[in-house]
N, C-alpha and C. Protein backbone atom coordinates (compact mmCIF):
# COMPACT_ATOMS: atom_id res chain seq x y z
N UNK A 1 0.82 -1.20 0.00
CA UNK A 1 0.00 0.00 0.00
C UNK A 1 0.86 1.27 0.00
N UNK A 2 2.26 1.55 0.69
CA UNK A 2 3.08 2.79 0.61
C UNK A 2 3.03 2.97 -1.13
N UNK A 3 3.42 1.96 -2.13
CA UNK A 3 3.44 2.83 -3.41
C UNK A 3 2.60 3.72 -3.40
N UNK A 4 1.27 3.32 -3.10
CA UNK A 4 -0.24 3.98 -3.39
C UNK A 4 0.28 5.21 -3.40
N UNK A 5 0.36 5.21 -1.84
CA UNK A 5 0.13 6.45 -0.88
C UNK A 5 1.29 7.33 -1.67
N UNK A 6 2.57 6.66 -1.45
CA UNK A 6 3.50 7.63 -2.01
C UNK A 6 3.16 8.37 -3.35
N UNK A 7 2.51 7.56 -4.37
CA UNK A 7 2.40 8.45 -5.38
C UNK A 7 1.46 9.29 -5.53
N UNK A 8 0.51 9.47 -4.64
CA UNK A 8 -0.66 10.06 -4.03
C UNK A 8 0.29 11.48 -3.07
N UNK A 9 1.13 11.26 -3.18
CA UNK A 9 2.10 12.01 -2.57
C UNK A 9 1.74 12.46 -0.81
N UNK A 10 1.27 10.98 -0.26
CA UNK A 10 1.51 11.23 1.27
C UNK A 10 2.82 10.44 1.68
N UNK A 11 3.26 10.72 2.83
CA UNK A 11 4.40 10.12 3.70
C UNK A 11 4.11 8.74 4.77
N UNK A 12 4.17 8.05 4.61
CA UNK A 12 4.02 6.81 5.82
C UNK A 12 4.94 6.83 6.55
N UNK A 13 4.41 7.09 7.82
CA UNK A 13 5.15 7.32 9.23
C UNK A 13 4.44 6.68 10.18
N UNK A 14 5.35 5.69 11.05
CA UNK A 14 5.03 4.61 11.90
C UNK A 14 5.45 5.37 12.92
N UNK A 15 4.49 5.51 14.61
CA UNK A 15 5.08 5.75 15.33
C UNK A 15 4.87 4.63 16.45
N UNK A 16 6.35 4.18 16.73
CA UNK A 16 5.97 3.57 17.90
C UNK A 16 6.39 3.63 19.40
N UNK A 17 6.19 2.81 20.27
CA UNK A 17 6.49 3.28 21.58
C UNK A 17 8.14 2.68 21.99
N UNK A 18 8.71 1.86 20.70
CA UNK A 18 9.90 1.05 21.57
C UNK A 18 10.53 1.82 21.81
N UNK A 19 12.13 2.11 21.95
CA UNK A 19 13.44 2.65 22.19
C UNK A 19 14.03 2.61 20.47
N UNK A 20 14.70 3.98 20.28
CA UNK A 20 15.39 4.19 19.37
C UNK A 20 16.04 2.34 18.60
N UNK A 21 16.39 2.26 19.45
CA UNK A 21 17.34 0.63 19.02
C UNK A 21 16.40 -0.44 18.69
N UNK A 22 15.45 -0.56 19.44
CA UNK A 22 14.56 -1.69 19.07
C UNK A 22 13.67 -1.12 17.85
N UNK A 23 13.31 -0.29 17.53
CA UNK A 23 12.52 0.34 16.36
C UNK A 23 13.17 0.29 14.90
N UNK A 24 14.68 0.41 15.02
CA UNK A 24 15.84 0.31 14.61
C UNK A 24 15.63 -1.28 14.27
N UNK A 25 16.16 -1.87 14.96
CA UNK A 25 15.91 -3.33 14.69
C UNK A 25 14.56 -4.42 14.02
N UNK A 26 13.74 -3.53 14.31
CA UNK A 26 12.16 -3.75 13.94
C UNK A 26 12.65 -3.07 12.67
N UNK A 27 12.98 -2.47 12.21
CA UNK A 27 12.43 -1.87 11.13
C UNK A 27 13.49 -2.79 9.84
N UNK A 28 14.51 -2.87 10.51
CA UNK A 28 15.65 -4.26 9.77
C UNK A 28 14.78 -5.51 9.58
N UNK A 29 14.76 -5.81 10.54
CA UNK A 29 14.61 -7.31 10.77
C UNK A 29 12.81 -7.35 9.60
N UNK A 30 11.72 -6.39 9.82
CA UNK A 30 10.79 -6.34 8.88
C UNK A 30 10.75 -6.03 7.56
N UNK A 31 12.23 -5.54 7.52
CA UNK A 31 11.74 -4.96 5.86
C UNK A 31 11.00 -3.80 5.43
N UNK A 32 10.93 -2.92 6.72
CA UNK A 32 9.77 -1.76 6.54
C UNK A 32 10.51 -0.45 5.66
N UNK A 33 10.26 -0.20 4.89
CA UNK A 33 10.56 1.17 3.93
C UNK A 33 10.42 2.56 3.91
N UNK A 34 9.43 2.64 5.29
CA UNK A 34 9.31 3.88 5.70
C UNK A 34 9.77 4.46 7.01
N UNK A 35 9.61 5.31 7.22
CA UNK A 35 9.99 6.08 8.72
C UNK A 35 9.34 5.13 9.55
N UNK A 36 10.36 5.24 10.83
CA UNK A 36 9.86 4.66 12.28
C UNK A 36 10.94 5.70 13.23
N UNK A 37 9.28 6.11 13.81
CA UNK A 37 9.78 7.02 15.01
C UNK A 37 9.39 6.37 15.91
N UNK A 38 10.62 6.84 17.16
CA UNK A 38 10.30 6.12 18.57
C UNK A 38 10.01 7.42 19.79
N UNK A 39 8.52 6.60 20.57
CA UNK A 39 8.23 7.38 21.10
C UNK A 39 8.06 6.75 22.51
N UNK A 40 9.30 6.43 23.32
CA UNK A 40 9.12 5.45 24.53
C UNK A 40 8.64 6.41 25.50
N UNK A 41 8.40 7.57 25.79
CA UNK A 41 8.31 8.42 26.45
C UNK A 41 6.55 8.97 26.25
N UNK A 42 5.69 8.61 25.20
CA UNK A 42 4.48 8.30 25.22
C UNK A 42 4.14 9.75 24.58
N UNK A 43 4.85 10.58 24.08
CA UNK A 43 4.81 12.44 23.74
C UNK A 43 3.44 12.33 22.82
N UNK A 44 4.00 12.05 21.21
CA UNK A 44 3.22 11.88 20.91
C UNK A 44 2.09 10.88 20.93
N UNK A 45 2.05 9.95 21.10
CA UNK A 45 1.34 8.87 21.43
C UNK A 45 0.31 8.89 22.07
N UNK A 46 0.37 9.78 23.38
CA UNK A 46 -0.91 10.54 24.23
C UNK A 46 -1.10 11.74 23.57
N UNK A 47 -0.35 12.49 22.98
CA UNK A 47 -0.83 13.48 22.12
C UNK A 47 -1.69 13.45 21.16
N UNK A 48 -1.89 12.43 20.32
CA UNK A 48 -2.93 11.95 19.27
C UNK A 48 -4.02 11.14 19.88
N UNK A 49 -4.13 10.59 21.32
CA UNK A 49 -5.08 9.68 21.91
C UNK A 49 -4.74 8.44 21.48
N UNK A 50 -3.97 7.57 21.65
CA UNK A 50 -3.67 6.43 20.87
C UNK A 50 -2.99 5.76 22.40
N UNK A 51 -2.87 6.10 23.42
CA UNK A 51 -2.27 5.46 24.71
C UNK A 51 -3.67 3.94 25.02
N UNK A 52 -2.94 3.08 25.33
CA UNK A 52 -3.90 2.12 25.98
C UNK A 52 -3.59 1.48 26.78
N UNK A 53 -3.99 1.05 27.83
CA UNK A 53 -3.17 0.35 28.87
C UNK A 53 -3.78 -0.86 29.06
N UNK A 54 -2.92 -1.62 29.29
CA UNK A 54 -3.24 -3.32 29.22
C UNK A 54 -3.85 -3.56 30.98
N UNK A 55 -4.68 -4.19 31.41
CA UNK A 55 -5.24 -4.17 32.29
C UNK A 55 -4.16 -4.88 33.46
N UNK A 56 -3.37 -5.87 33.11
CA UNK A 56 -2.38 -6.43 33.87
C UNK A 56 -1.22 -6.52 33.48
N UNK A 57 0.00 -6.44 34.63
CA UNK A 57 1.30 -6.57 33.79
C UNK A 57 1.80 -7.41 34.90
N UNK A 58 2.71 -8.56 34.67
CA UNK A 58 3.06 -9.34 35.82
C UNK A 58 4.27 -9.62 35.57
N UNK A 59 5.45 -9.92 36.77
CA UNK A 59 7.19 -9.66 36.74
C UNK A 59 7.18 -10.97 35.81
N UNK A 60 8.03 -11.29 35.46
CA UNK A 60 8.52 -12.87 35.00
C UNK A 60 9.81 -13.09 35.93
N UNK A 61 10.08 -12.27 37.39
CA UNK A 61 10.90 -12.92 38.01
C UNK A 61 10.50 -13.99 39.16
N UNK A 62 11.13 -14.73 39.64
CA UNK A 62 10.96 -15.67 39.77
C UNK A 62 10.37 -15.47 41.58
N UNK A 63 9.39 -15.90 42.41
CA UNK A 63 8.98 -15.86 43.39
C UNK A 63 7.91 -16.61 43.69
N UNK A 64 7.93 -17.14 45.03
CA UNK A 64 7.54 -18.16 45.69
C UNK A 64 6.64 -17.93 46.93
N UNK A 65 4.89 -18.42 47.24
CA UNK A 65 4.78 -18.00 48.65
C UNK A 65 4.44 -19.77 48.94
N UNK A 66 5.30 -20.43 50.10
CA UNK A 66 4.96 -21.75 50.36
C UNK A 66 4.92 -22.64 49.49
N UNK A 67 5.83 -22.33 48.56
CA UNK A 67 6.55 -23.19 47.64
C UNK A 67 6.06 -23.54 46.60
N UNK A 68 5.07 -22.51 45.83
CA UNK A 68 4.01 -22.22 44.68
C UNK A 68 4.69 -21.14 44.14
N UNK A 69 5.56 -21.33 43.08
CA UNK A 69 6.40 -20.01 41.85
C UNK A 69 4.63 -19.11 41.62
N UNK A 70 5.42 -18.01 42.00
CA UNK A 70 4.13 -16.85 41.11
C UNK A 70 4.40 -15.45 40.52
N UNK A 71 3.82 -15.26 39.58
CA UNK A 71 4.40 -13.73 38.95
C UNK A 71 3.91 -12.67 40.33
N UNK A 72 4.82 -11.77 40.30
CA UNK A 72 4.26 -10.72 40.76
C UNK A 72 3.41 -9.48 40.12
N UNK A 73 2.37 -8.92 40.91
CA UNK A 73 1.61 -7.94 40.17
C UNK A 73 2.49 -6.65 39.60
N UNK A 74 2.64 -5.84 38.59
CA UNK A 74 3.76 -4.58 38.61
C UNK A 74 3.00 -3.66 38.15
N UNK A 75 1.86 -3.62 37.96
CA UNK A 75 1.36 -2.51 37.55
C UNK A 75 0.79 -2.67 36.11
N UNK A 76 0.10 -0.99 36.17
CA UNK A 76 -0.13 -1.63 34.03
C UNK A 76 1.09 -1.44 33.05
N UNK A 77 -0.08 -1.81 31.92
CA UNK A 77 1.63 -1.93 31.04
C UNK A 77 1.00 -0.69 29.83
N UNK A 78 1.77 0.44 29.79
CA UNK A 78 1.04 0.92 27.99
C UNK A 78 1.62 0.57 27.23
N UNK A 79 0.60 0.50 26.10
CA UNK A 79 1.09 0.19 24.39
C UNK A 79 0.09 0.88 23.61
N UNK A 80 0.75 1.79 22.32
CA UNK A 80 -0.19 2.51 21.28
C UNK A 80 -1.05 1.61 20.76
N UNK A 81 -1.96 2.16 20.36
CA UNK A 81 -3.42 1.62 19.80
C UNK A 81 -3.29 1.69 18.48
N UNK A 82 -3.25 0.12 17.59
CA UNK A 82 -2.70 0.48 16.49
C UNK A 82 -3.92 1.50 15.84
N UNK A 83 -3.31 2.47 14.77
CA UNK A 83 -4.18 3.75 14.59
C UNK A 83 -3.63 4.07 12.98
N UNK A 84 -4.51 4.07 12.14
CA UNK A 84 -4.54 5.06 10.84
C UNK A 84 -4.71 6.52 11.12
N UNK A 85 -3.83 7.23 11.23
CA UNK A 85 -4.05 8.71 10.87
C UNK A 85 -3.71 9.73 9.64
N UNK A 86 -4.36 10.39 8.93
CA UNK A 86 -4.42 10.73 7.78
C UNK A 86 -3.90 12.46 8.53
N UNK A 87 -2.71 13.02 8.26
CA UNK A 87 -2.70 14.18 8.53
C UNK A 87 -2.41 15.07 8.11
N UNK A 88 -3.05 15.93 7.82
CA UNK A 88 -2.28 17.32 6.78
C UNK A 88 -1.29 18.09 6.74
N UNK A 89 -0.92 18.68 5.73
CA UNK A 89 0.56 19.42 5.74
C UNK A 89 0.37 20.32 7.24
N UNK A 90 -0.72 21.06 7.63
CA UNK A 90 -0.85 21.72 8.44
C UNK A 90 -0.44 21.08 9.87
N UNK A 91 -0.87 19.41 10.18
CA UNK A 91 -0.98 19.09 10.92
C UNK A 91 -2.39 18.91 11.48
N UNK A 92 -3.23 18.80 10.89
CA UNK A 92 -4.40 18.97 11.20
C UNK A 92 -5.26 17.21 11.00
N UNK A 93 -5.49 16.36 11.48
CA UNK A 93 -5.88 14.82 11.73
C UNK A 93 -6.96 15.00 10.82
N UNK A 94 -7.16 14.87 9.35
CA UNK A 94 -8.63 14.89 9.35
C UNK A 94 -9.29 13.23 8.68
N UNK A 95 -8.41 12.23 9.36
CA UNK A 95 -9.36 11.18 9.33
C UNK A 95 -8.37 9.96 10.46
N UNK A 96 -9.43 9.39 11.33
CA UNK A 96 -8.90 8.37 12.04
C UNK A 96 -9.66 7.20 11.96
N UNK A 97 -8.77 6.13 11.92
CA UNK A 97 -9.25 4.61 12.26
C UNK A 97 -8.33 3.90 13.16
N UNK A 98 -9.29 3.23 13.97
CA UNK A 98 -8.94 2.66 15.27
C UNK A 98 -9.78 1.70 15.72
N UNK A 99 -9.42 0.51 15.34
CA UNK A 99 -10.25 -0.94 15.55
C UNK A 99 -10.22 -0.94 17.60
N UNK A 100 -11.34 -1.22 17.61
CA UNK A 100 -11.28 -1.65 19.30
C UNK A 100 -10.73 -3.07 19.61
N UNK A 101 -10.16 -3.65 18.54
CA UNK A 101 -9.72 -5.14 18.73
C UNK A 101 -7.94 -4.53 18.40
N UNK A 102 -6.73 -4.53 19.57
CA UNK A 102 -5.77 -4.04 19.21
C UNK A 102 -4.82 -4.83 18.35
N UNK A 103 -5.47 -5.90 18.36
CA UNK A 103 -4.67 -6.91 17.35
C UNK A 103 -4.91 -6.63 15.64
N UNK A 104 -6.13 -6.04 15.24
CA UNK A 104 -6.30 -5.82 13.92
C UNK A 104 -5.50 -4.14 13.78
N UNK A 105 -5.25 -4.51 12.28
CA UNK A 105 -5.06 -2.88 11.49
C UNK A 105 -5.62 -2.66 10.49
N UNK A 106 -5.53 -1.88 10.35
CA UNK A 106 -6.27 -0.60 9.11
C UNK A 106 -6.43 -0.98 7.65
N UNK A 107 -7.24 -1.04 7.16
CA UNK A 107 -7.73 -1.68 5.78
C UNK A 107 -7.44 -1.46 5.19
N UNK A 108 -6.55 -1.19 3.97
CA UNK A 108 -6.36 -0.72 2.53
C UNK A 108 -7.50 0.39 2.01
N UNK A 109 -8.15 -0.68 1.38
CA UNK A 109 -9.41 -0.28 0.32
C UNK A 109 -9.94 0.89 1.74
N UNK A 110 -10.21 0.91 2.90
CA UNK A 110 -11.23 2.08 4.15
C UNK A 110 -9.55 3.08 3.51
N UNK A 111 -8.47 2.88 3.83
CA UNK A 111 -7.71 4.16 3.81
C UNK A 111 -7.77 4.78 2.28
N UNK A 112 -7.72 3.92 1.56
CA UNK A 112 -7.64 4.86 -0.29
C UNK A 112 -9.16 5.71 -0.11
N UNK A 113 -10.01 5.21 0.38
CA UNK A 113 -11.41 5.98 0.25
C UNK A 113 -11.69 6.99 0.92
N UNK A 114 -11.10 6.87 2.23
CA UNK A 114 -10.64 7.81 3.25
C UNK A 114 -9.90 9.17 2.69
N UNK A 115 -8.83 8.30 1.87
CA UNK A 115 -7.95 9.86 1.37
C UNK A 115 -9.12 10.15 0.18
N UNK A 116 -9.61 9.98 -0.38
CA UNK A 116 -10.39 10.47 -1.53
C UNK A 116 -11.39 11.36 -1.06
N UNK A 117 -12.02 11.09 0.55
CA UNK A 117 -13.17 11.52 0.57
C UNK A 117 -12.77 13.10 1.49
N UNK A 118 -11.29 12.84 2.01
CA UNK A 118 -10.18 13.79 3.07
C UNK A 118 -9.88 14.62 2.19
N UNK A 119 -9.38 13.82 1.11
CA UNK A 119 -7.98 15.07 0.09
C UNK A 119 -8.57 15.23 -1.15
N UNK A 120 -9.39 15.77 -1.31
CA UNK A 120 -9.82 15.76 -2.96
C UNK A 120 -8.96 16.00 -3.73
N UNK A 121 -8.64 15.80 -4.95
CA UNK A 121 -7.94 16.07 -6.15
C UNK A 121 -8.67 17.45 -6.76
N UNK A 122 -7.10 18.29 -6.15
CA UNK A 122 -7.29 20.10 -6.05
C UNK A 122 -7.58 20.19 -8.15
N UNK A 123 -8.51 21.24 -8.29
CA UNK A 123 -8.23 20.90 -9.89
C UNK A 123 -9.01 22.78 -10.59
């Protein structure tokens, strides 16, 4: 789908929450062709509404009460909401998609129609 977009003359920009290095590595190890920004610090990420927090996060170190191994509780965990955002030179969001299932992403055919119905062809 980036040809599309690119010759449609938008930019595909991934933002995610890892560390410079792991985003880095993600972006090797996938084969991805476009920008990946890292945003471990959540800036933009809560800035666009895209923060979600996982209801449980538990240690994987190792602990015992009466001789039963158990995770400990640590709190929540965030992770971005995977998110289509369509945004203008201005900066201005004028189309979002955001499945409530965080495992799915963003459709092809919903984003080409999206930009058609967002960006008209100036004429």
């Amino acid at each position: 789908m980036r040809p599309e977009l690119e010759q449609l003359g938008f930019v595909v920009v991934v933002l995610s929450k890892d560390s410079v290095a792991d985003a880095a590595r993600a972006k090797q190890r996938d084969g991805l062709g476009f920008v990946v920004l890292s945003d471990p610090e959540l800036v933009a990420i809560r800035s666009y509404g895209l923060e979600h927090h996982r209801a449980v996060e538990f240690s994987t170190a190792p602990f015992s009460l009466f001789g039963i191994p158990l995770a400990m509780y640590t709190g929540r965990r965030t992770m971005a909401v995977p998110t289509t955002l369509l945004i203008d030179e201005d900066g201005v969001v004028r189309w979002i998609d955001q499945a409530d299932d965080y495992r799915l992403r963003g459709d092809a055919s919903r984003v080409l129609g999206a930009i058609a119905a967002a960006f008209p062809p100036r004429g």
